[in-house]
Protein backbone atom coordinates (compact mmCIF):
# COMPACT_ATOMS: atom_id res chain seq x y z
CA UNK A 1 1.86 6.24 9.91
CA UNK A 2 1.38 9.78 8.95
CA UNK A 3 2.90 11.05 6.27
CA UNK A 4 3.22 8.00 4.16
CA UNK A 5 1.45 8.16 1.34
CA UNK A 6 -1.98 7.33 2.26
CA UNK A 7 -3.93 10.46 0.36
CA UNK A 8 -1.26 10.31 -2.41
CA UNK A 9 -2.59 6.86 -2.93
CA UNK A 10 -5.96 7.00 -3.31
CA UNK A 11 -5.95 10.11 -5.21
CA UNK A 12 -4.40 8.44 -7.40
CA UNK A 13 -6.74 5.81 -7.46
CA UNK A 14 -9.33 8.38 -8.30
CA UNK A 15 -7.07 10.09 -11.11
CA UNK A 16 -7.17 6.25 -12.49
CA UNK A 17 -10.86 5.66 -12.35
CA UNK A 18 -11.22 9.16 -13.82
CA UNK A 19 -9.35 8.15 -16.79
CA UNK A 20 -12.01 5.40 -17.67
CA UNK A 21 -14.59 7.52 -17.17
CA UNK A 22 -15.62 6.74 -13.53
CA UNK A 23 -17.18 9.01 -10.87
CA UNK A 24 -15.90 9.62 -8.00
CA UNK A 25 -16.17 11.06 -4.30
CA UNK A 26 -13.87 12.42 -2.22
CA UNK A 27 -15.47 12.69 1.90
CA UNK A 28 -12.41 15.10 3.14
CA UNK A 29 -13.22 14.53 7.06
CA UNK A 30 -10.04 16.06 7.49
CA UNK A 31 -10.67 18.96 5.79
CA UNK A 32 -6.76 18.75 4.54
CA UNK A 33 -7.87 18.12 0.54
CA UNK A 34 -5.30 19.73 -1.67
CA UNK A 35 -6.78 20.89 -4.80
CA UNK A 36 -3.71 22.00 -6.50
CA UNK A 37 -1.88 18.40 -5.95
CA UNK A 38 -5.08 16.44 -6.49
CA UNK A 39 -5.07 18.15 -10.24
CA UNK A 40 -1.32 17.52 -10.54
CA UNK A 41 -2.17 14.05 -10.04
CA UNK A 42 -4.35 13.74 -12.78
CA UNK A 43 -7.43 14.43 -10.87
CA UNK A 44 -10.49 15.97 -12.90
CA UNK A 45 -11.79 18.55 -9.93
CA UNK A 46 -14.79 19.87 -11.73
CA UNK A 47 -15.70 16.27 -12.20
CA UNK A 48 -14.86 15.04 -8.67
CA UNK A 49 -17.86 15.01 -5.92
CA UNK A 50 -15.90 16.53 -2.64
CA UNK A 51 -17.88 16.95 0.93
CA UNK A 52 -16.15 18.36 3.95
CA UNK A 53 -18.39 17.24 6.68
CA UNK A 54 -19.20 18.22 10.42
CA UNK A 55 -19.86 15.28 12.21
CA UNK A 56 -18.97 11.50 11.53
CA UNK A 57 -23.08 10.74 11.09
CA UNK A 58 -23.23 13.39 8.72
CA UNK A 59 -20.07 12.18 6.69
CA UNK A 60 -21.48 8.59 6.64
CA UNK A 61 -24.85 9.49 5.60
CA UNK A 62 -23.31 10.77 2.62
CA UNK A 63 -21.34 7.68 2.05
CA UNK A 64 -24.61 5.93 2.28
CA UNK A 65 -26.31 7.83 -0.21
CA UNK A 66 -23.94 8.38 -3.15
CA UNK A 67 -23.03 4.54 -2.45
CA UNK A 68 -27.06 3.92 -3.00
CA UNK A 69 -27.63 6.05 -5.97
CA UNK A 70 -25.56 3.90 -7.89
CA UNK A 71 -23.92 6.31 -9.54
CA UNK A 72 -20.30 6.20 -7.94
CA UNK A 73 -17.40 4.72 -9.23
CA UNK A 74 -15.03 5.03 -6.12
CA UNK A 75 -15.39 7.14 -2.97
CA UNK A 76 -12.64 7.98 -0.70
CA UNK A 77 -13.19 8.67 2.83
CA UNK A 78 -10.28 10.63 4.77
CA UNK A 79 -10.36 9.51 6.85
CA UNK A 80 -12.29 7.03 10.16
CA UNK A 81 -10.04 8.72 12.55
CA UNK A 82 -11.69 12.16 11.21
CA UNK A 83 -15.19 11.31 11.41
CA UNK A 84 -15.78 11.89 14.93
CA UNK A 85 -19.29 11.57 16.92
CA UNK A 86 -21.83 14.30 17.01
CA UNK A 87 -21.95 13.41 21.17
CA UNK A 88 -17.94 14.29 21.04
CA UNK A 89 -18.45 17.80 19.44
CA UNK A 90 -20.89 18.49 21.33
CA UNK A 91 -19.37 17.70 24.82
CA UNK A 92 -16.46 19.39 26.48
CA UNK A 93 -13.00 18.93 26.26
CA UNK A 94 -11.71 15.93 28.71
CA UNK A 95 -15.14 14.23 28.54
CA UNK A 96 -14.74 10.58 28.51
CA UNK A 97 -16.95 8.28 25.64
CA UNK A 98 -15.55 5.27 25.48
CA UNK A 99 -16.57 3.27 22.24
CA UNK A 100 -18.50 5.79 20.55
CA UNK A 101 -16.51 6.03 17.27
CA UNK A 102 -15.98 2.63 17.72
CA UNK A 103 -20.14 1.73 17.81
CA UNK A 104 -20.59 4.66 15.09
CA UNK A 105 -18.55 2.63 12.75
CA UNK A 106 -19.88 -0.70 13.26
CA UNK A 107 -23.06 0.55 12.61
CA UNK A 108 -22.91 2.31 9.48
CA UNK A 109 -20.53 -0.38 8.07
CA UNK A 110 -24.00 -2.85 8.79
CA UNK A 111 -25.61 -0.62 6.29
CA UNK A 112 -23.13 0.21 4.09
CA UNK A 113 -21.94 -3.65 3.03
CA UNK A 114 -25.27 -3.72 1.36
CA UNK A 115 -25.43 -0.79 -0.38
CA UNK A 116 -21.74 -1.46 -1.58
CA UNK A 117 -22.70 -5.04 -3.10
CA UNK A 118 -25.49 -4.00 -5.45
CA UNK A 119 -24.16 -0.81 -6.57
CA UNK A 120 -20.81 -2.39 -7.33
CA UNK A 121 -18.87 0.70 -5.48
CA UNK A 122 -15.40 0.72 -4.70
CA UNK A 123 -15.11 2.51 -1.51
CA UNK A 124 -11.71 3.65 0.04
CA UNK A 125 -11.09 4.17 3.94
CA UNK A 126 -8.18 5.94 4.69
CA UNK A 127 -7.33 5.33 8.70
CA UNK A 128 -4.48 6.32 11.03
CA UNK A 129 -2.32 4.46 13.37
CA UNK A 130 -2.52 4.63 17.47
CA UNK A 131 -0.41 2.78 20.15
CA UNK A 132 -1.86 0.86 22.45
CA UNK A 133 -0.55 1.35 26.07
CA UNK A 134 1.24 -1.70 27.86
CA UNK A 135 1.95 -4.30 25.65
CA UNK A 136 4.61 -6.43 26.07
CA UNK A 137 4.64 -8.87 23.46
CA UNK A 138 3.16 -8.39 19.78
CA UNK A 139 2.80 -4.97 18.39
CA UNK A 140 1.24 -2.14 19.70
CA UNK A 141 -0.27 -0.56 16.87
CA UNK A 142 -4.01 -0.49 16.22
CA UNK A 143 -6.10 1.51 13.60
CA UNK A 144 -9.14 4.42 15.03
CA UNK A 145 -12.59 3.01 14.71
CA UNK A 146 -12.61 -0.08 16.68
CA UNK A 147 -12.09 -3.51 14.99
CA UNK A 148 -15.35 -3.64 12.21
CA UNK A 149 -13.52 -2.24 9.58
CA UNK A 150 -11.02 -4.87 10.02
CA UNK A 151 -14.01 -7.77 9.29
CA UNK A 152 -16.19 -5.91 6.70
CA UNK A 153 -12.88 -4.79 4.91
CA UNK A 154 -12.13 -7.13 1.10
CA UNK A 155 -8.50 -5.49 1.18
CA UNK A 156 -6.75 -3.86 3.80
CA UNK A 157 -2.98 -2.01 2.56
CA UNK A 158 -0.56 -1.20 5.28
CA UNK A 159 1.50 1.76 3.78
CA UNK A 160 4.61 2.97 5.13
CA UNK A 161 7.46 5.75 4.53
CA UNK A 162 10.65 3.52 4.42
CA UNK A 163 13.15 6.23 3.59
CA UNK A 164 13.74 9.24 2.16
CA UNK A 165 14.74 10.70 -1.47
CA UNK A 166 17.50 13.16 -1.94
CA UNK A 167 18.98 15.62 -4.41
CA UNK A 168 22.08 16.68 -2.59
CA UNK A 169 20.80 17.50 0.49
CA UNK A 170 17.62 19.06 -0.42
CA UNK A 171 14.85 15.64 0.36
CA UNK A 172 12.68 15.34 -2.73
CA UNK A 173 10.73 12.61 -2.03
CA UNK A 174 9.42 9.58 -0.17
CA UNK A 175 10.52 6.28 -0.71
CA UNK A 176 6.78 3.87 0.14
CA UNK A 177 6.05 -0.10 1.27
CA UNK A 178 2.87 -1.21 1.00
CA UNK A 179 1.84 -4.50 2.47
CA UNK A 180 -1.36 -6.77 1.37
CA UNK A 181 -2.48 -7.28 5.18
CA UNK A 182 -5.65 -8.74 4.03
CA UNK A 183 -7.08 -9.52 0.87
CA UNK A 184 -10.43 -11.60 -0.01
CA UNK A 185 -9.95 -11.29 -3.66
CA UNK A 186 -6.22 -12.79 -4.42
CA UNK A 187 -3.46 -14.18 -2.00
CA UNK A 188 -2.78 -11.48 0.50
CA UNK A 189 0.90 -10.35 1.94
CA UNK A 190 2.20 -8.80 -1.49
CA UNK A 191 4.56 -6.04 -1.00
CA UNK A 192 5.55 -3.38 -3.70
CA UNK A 193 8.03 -0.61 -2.76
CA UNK A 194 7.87 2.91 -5.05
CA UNK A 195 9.00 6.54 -4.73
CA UNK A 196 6.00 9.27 -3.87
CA UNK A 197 8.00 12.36 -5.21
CA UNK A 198 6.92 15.70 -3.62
CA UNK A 199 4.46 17.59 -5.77
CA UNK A 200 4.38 15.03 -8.48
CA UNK A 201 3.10 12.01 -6.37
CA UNK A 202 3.42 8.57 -7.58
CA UNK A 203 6.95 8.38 -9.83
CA UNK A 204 6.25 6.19 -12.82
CA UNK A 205 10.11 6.46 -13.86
CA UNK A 206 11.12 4.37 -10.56
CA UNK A 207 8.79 2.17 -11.26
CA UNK A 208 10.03 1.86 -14.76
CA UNK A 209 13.67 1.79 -13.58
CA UNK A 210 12.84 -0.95 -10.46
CA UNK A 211 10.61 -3.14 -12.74
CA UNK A 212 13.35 -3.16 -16.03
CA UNK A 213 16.03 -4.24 -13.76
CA UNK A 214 13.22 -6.80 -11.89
CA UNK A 215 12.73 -8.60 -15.71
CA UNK A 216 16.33 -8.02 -16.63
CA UNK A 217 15.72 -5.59 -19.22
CA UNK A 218 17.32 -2.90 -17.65
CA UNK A 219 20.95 -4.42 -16.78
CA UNK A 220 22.45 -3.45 -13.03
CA UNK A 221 26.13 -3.63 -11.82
CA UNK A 222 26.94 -2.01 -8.66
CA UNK A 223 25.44 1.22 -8.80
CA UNK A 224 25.55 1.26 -12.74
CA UNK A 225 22.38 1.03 -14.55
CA UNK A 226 22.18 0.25 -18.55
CA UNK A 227 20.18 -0.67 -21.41
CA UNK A 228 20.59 -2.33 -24.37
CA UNK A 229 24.35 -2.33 -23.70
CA UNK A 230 24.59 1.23 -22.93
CA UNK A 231 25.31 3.00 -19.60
CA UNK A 232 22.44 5.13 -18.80
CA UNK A 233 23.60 6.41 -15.61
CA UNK A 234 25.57 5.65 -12.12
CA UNK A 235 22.71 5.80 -9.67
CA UNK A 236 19.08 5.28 -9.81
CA UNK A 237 17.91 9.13 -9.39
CA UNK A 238 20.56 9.88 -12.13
CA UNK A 239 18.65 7.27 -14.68
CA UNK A 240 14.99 8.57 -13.47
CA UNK A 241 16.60 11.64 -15.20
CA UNK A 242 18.05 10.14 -17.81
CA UNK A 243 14.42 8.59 -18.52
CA UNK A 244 12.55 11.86 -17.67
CA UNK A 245 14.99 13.36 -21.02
CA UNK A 246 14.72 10.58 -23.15
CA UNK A 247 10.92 9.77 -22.88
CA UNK A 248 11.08 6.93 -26.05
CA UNK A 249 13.49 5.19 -24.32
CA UNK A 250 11.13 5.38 -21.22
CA UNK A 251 7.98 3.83 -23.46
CA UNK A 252 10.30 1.04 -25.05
CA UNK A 253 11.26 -0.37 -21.82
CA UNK A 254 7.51 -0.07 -20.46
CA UNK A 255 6.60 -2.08 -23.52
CA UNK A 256 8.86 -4.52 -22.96
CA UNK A 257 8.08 -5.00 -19.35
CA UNK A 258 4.12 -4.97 -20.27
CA UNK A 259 5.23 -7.59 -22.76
CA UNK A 260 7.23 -9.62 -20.34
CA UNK A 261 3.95 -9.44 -17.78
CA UNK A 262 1.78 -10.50 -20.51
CA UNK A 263 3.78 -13.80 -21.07
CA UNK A 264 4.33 -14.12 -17.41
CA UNK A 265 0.51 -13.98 -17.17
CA UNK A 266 -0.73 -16.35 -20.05
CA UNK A 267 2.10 -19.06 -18.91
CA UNK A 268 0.89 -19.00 -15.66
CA UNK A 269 -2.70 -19.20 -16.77
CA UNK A 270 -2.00 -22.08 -18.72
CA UNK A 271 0.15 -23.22 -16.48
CA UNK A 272 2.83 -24.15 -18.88
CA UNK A 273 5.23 -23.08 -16.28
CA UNK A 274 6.43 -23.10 -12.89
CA UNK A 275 7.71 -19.71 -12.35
CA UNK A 276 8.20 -15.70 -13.65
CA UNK A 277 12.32 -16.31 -13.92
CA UNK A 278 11.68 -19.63 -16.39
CA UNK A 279 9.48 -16.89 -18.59
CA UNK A 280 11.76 -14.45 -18.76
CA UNK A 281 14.83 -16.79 -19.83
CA UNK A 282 12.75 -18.34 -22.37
CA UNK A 283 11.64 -14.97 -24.08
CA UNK A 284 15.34 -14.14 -24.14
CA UNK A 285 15.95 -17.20 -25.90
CA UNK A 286 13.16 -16.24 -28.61
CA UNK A 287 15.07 -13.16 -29.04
């Protein structure tokens, strides 16, 4: 849906490969990039590739070629709805071309599943939701592009805005699901829930706050949230704050709940146990 995060997302996922010295692309079909929250993100500008195309061929022949130099980390391309058909620009308004996006992607995804396997590319498609007319049963949403980018796609991320985040009654943020709908590289159907705070982006403090009370190292009653036996605020905004003000609090607890996910994962590799909750009780224990 629009609005939800999608951008946010995978400008953050170029801010990430950034930090480990990655290159990246950004194809802004849209022509909606904004610089100043793309650097507020972490985003390295003068090192980030950005092409605002005119036509869908032209946007996907420049896929095709920084995929093929071998030279690109990640590329983001905002998004399929955006890249439309030369024949569509070129017509009149009202003309009717069935399929033609549809064909335009199928095509260059052909080429492009190639190019993306040897160069070892991580490419992003950002798409956009459309109702179909007259169904009765099943939903009625479908994605721009026709149904190849459904196949060729290893992970496909439904992202949604689930609610909204307020200080007083001035709305400060978003609160986000996003849903595995597909994944060829783990089990798919894995949903995570976090706050995109306006101008900031992804918060990092909610994260903190939802995780520590997840592994039980931040302690919740009611709307009470504490830590190591001391309140640290009546609400969760109110201990985002309280974490934005006390940032060594905020690193102890994200070393904890690194170190919890590190046993969580070697037990489970080993397979000593069943599940995350018999982890957690037994590092208590060692405590």
């Amino acid at each position: 849906p629009e609005s939800s995060g999608k951008t946010t997302l995978a400008t953050h996922i170029i801010a990430e490969s950034q930090k480990l010295g990655g290159n990246c692309a950004f194809i802004d079909a849209e022509h909606a990039l904004d610089p100043a929250y793309a650097k507020k993100l972490g985003v390295n500008l003068e090192e980030l590739l950005i092409s605002q195309p005119d036509t869908g061929e032209q946007g996907l022949e420049i896929a095709d070629s920084l995929i093929k130099s071998g030279g690109i980390d990640v590329l983001v391309i905002d998004s399929v709805a955006a890249l439309v058909p030369r024949a569509e620009l070129e017509g009149d308004m009202g003309d009717s071309l069935p399929g033609l996006q549809a064909r335009l992607m199928s095509q260059a995804l052909r080429k492009l599943t190639s190019s993306i396997a040897q160069s070892n590319t991580l490419v992003v498609f950002i798409n956009q939701l459309r109702m179909k007319i007259g169904v009765m049963f099943g939903s009625p949403e479908t994605t721009t592009g026709g149904n190849a980018l459904k196949f060729y796609s290893a992970v496909r991320l439904d992202i949604r805005r689930i609610g909204a985040i307020k200080e007083k009654d001035e709305i400060i943020g978003n609160q986000t699901r996003v849903k595995v709908v597909k994944n060829k590289v783990a089990p798919p159907f894995k949903v995570v829930e976090f706050d995109i705070m306006y101008g900031e982006g992804i918060s990092k403090l909610g994260e903190l706050v939802d995780l520590g009370v997840k592994a039980e190292i931040i302690d919740k009653s009611g709307s009470w949230f504490a830590y190591n036996e001391h309140k640290i605020g009546q609400g969760r905004e109110n201990v985002k704050t309280f974490l934005k003000e006390n940032p060594k609090i905020a690193i102890e607890i994200e070393n904890k709940i690194l170190q919890n996910a590190g046993i969580v994962e070697k037990a489970m590799m080993e397979g000593e146990v069943s599940s995350k909750e018999e982890i957690i009780e037994d590092s208590n224990d060692k405590e």
